[in-house]
N, C-alpha and C. Protein backbone atom coordinates (compact mmCIF):
# COMPACT_ATOMS: atom_id res chain seq x y z
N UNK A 1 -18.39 -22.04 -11.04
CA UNK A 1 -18.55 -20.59 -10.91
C UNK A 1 -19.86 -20.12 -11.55
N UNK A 2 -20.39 -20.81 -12.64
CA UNK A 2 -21.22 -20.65 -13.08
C UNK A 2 -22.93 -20.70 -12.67
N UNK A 3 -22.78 -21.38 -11.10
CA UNK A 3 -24.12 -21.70 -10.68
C UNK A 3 -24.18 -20.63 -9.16
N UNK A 4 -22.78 -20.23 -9.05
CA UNK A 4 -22.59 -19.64 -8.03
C UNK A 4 -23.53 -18.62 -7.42
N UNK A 5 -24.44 -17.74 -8.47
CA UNK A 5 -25.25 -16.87 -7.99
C UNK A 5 -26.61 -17.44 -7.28
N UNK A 6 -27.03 -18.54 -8.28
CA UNK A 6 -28.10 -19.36 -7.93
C UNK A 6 -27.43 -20.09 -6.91
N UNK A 7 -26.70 -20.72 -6.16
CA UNK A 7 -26.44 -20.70 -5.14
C UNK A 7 -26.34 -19.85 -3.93
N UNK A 8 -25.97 -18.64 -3.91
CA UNK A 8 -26.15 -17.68 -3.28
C UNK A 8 -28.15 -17.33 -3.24
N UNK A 9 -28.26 -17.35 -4.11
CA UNK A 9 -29.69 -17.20 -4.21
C UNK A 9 -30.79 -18.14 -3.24
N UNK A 10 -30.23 -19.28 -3.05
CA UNK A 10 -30.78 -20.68 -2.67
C UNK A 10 -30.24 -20.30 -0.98
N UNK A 11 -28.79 -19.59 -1.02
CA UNK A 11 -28.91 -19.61 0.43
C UNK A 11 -29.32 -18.42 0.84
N UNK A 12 -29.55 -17.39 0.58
CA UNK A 12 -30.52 -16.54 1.24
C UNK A 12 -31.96 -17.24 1.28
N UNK A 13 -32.32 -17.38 0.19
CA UNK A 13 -34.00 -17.80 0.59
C UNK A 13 -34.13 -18.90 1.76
N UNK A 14 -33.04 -19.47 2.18
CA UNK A 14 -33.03 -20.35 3.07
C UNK A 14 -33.17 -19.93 4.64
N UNK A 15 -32.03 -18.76 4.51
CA UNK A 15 -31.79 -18.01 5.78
C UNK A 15 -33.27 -17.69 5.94
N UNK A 16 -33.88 -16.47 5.09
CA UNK A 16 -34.87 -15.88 5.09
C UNK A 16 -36.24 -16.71 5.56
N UNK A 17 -36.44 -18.31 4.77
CA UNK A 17 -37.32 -18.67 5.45
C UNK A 17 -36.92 -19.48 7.12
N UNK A 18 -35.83 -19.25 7.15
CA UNK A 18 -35.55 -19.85 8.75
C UNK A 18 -35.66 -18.75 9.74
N UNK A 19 -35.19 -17.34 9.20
CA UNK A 19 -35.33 -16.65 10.01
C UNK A 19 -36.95 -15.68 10.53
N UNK A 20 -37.69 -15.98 9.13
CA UNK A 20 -39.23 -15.36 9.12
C UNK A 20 -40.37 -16.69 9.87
N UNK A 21 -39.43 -17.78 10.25
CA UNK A 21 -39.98 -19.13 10.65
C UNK A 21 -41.28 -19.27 9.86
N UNK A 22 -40.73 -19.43 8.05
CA UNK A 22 -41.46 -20.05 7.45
C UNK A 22 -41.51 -21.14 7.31
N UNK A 23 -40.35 -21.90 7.98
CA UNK A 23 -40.52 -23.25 8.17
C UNK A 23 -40.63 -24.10 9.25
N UNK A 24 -41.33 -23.33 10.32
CA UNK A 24 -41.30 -23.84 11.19
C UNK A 24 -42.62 -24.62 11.42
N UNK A 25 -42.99 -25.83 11.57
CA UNK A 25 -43.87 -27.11 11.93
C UNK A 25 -44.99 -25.93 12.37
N UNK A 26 -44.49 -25.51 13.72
CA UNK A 26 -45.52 -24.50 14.25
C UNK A 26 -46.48 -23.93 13.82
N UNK A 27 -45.71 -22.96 13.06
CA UNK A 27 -46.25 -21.84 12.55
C UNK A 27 -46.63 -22.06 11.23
N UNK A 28 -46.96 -23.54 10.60
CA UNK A 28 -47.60 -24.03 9.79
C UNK A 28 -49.38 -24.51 10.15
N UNK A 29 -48.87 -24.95 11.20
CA UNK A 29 -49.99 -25.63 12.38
C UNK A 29 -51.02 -24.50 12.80
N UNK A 30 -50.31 -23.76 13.04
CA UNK A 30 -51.33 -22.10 13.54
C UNK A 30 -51.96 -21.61 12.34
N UNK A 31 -51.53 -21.89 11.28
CA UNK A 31 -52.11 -21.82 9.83
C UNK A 31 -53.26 -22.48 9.13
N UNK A 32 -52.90 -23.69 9.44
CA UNK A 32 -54.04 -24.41 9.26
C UNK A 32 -55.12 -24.70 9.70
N UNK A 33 -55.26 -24.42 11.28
CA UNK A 33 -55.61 -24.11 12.28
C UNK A 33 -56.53 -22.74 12.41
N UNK A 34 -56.00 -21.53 11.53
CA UNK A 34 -56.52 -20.23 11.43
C UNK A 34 -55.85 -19.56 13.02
N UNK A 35 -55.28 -20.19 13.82
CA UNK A 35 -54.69 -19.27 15.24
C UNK A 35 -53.89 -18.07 14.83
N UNK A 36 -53.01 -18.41 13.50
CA UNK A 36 -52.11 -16.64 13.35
C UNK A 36 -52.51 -16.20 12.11
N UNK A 37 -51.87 -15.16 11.74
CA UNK A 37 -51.86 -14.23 10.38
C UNK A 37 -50.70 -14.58 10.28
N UNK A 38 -49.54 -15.05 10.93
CA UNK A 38 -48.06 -14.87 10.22
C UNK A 38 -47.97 -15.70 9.07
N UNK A 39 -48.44 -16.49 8.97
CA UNK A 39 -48.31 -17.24 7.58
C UNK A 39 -48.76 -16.90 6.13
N UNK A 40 -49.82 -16.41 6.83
CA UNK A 40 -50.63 -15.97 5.58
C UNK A 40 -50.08 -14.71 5.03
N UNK A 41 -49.84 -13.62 6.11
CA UNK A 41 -48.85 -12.55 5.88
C UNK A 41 -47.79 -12.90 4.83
N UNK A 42 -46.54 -13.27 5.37
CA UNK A 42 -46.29 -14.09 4.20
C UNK A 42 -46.22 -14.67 2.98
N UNK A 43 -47.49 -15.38 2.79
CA UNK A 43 -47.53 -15.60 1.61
C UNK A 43 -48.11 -14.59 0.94
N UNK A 44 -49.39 -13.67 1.13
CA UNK A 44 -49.36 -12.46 1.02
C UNK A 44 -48.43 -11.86 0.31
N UNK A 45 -47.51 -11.73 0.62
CA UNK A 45 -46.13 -10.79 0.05
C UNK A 45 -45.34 -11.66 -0.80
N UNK A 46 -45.46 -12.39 -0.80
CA UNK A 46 -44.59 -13.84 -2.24
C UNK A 46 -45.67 -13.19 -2.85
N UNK A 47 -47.16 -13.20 -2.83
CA UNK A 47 -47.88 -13.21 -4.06
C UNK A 47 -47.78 -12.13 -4.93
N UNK A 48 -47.81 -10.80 -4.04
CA UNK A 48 -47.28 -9.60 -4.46
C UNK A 48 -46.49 -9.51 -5.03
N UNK A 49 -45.42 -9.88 -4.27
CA UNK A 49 -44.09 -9.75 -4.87
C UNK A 49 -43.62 -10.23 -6.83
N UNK A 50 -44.27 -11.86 -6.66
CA UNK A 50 -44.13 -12.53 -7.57
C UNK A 50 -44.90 -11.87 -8.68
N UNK A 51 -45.89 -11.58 -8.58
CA UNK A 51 -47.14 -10.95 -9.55
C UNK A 51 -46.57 -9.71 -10.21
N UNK A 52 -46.21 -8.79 -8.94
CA UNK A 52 -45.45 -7.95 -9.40
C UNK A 52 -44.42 -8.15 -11.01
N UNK A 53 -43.35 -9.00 -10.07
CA UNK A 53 -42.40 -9.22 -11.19
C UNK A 53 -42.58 -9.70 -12.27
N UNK A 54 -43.84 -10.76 -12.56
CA UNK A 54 -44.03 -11.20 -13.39
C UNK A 54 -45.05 -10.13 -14.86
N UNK A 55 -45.80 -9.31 -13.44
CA UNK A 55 -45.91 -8.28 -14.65
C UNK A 55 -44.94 -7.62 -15.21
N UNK A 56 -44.39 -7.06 -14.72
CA UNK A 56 -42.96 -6.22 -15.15
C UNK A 56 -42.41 -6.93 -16.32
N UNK A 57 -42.24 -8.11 -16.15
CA UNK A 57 -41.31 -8.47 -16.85
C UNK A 57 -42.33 -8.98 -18.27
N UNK A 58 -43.21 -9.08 -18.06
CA UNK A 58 -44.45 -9.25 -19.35
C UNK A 58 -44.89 -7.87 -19.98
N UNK A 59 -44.54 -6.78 -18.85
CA UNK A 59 -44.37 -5.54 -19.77
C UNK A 59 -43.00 -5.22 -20.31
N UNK A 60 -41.79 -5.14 -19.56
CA UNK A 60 -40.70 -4.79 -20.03
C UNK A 60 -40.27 -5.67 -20.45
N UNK A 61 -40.16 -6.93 -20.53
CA UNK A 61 -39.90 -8.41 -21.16
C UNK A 61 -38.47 -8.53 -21.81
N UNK A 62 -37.65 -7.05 -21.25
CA UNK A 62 -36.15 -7.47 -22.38
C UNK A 62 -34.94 -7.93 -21.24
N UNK A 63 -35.48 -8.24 -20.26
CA UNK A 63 -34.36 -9.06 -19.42
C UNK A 63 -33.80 -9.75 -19.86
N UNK A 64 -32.24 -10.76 -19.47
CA UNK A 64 -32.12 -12.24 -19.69
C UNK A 64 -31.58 -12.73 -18.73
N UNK A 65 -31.89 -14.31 -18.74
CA UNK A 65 -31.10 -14.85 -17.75
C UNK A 65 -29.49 -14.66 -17.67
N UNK A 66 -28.92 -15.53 -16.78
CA UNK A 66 -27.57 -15.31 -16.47
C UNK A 66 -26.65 -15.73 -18.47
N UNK A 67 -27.40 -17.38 -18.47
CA UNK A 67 -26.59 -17.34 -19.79
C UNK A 67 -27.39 -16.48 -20.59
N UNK A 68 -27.70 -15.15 -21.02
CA UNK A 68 -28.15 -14.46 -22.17
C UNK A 68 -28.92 -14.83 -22.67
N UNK A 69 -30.13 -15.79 -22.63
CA UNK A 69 -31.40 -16.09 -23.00
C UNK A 69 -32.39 -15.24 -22.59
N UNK A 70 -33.31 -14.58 -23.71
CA UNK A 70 -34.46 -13.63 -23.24
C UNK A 70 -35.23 -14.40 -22.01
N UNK A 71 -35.65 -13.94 -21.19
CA UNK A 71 -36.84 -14.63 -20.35
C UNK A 71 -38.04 -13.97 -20.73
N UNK A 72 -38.93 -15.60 -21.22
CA UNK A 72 -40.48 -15.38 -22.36
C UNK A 72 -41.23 -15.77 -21.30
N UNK A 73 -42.13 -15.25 -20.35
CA UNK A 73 -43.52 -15.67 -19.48
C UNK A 73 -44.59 -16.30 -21.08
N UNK A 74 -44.78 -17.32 -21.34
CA UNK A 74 -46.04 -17.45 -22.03
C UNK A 74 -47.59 -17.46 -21.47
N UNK A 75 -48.34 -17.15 -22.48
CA UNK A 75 -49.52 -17.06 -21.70
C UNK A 75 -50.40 -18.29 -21.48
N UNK A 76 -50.78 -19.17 -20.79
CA UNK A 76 -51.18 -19.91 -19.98
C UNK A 76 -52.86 -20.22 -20.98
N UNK A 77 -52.97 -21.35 -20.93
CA UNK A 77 -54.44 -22.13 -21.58
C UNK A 77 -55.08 -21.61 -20.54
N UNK A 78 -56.69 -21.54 -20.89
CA UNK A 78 -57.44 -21.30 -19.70
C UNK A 78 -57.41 -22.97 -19.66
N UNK A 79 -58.45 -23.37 -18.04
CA UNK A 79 -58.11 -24.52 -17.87
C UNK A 79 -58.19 -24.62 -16.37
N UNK A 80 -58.99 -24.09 -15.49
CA UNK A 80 -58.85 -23.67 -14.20
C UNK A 80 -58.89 -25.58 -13.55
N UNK A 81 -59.46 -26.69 -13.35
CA UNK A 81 -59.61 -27.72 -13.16
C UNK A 81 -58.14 -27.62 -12.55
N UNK A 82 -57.32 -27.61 -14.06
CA UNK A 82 -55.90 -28.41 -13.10
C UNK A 82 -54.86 -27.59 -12.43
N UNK A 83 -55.35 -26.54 -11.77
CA UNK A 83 -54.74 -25.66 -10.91
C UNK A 83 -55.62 -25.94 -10.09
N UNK A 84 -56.74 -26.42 -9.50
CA UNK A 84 -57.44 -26.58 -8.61
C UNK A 84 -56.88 -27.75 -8.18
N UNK A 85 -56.89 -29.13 -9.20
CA UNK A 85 -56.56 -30.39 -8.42
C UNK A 85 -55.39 -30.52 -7.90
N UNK A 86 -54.05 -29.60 -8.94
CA UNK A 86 -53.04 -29.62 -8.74
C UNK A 86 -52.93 -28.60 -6.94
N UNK A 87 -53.16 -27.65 -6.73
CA UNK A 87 -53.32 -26.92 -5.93
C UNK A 87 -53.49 -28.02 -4.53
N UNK A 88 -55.13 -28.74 -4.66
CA UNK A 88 -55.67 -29.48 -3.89
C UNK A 88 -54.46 -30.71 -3.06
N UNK A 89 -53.57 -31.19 -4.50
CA UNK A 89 -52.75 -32.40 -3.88
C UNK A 89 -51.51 -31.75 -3.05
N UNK A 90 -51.13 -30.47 -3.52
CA UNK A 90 -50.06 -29.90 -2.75
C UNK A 90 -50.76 -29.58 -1.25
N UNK A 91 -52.04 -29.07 -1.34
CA UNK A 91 -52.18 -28.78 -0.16
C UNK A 91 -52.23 -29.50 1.02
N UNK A 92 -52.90 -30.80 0.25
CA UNK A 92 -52.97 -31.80 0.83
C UNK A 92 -51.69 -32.67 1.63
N UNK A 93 -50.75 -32.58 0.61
CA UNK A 93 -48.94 -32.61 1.54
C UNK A 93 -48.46 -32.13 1.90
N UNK A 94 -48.89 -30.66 2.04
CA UNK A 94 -48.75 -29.52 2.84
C UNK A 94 -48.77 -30.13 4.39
N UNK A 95 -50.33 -30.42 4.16
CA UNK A 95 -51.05 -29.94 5.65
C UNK A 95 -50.89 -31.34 6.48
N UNK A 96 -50.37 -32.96 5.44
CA UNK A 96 -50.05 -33.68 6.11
C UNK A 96 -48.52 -34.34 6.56
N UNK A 97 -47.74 -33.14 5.96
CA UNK A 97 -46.33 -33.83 6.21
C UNK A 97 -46.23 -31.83 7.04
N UNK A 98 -46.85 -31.00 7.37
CA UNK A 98 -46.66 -29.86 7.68
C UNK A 98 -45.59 -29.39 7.29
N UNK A 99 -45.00 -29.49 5.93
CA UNK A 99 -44.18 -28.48 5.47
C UNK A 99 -44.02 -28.62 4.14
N UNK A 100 -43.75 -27.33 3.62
CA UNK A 100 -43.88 -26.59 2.30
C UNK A 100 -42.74 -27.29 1.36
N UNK A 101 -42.95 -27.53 -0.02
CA UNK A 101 -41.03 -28.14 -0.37
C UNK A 101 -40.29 -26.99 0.01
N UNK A 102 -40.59 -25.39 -0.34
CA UNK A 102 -39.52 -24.50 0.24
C UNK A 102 -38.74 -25.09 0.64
N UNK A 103 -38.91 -24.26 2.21
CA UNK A 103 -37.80 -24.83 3.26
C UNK A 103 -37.17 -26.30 3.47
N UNK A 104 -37.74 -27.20 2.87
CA UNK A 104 -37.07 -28.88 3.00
C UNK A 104 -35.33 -28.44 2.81
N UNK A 105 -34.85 -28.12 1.93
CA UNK A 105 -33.68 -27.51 1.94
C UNK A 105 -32.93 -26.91 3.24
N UNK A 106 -33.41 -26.15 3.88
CA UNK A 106 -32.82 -25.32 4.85
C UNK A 106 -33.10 -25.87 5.75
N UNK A 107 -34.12 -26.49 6.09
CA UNK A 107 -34.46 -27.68 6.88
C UNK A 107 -33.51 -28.75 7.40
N UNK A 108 -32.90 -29.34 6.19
CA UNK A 108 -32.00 -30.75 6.43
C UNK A 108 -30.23 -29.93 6.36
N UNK A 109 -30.44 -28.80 5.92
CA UNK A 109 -28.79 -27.72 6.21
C UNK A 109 -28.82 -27.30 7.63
N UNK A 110 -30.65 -27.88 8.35
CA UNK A 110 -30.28 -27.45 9.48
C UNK A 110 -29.98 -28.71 10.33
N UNK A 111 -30.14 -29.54 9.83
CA UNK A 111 -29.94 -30.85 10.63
C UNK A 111 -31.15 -31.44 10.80
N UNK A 112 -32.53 -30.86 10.52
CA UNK A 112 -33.25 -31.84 10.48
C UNK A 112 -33.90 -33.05 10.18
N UNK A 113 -34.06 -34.67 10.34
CA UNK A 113 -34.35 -35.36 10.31
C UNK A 113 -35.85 -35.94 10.02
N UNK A 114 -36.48 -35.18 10.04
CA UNK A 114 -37.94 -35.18 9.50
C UNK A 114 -37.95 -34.42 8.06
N UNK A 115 -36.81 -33.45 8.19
CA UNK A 115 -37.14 -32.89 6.72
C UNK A 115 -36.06 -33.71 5.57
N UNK A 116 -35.33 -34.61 6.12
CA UNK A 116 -35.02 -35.54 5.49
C UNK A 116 -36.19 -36.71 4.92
N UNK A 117 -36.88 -37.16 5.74
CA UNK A 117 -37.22 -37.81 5.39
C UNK A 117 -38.29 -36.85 4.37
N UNK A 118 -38.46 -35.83 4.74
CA UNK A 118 -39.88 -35.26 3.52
C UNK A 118 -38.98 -35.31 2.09
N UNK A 119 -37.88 -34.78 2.25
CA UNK A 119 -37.06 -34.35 0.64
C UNK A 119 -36.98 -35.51 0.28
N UNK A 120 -36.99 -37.34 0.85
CA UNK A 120 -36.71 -38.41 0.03
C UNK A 120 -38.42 -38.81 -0.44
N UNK A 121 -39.33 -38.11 0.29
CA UNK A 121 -41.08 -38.61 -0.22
C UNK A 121 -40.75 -37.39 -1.20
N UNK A 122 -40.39 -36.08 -1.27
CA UNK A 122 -40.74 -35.07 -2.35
C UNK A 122 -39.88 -35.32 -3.49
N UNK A 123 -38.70 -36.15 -3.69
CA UNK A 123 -37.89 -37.05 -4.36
C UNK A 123 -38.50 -38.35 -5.05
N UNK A 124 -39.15 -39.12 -4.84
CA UNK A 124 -39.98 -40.09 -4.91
C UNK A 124 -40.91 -39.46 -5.80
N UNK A 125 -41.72 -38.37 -5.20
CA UNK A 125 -42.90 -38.13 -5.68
C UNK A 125 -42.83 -37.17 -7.39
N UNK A 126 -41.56 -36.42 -6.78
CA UNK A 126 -41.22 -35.80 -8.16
C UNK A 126 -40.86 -37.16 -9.45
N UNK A 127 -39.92 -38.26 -9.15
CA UNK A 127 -39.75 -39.23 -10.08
C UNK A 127 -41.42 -39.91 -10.24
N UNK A 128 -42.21 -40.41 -9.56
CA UNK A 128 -43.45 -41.04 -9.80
C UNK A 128 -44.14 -39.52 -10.76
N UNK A 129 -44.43 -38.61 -10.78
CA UNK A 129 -44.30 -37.53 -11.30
C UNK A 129 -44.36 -37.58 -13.51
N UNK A 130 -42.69 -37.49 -13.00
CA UNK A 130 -41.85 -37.98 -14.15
C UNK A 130 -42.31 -39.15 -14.87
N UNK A 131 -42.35 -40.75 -14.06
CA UNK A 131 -42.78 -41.47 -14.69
C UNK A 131 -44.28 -41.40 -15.13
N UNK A 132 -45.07 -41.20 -14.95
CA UNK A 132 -46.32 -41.05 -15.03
C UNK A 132 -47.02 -39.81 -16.23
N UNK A 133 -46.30 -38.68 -16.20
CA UNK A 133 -46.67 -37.49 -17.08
C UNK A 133 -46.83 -37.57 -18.08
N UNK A 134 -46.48 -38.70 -19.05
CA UNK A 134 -47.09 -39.10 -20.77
C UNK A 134 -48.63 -39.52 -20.80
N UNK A 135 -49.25 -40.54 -19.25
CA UNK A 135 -50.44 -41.11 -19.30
C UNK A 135 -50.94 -39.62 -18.61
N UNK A 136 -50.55 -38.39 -18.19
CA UNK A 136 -51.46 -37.40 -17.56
C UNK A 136 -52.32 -36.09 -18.39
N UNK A 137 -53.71 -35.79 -18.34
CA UNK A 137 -53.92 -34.45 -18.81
C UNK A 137 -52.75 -33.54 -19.32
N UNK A 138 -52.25 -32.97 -19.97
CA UNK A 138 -51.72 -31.54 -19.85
C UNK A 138 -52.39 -30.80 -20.76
């Protein structure tokens, strides 16, 4: 009962990117491509959105999560390099497996078989990740 909201949470964002066909191969392709605005639109409004909240909550800052823990945004090292490289490798599995981790979720709830196979490389890659992060920059 306890995860239940974040579950609910997980399945709207799911619906939402199936139904705004943020996950659709396509309309990734037209993106990369430069053929539409729908994508970019899109992200557009995550950025907003997110920025938004994140100010808010760095001004009003007395929220808490579900179990009663304040939620603390800390402020970030400068350090632009590893938001660039980091940025660079996502994009890079972005644009060659054409899809976002987002939707991988709603993807394989939809029956897809390609987005299976991405969630066992984004599975993989998160543990190589893991193993690796003591020898990495932070």
């Amino acid at each position: 009962m306890k995860f239940l909201p974040y579950l609910l949470a997980g399945l709207a964002f799911g619906f939402v990117m199936i139904k705004s066909e943020a996950a659709s191969w396509y309309r990734i392709m037209e993106m990369f491509y430069f053929q539409s605005f729908h994508m970019y639109g899109i992200m557009m409004s995550a950025i907003a959105t997110g920025l938004s909240g994140v100010l808010l909550l760095k001004r009003y800052g007395r929220l808490l999560t579900l179990d009663g823990a304040a939620i603390v945004i800390p402020n970030k090292a400068p350090g632009w390099i590893n938001y660039v490289l980091g940025g660079f490798i996502f994009g890079l599995g972005w644009g060659v497996i054409g899809l976002c981790p987002g939707p991988i979720f709603a993807l394989v709830g939809m029956g897809s078989i390609g987005a299976l196979a991405a969630l066992g490389g984004a599975l993989v890659g998160t543990w190589l990740y893991g193993f690796v992060k003591k020898r990495l920059p932070h």
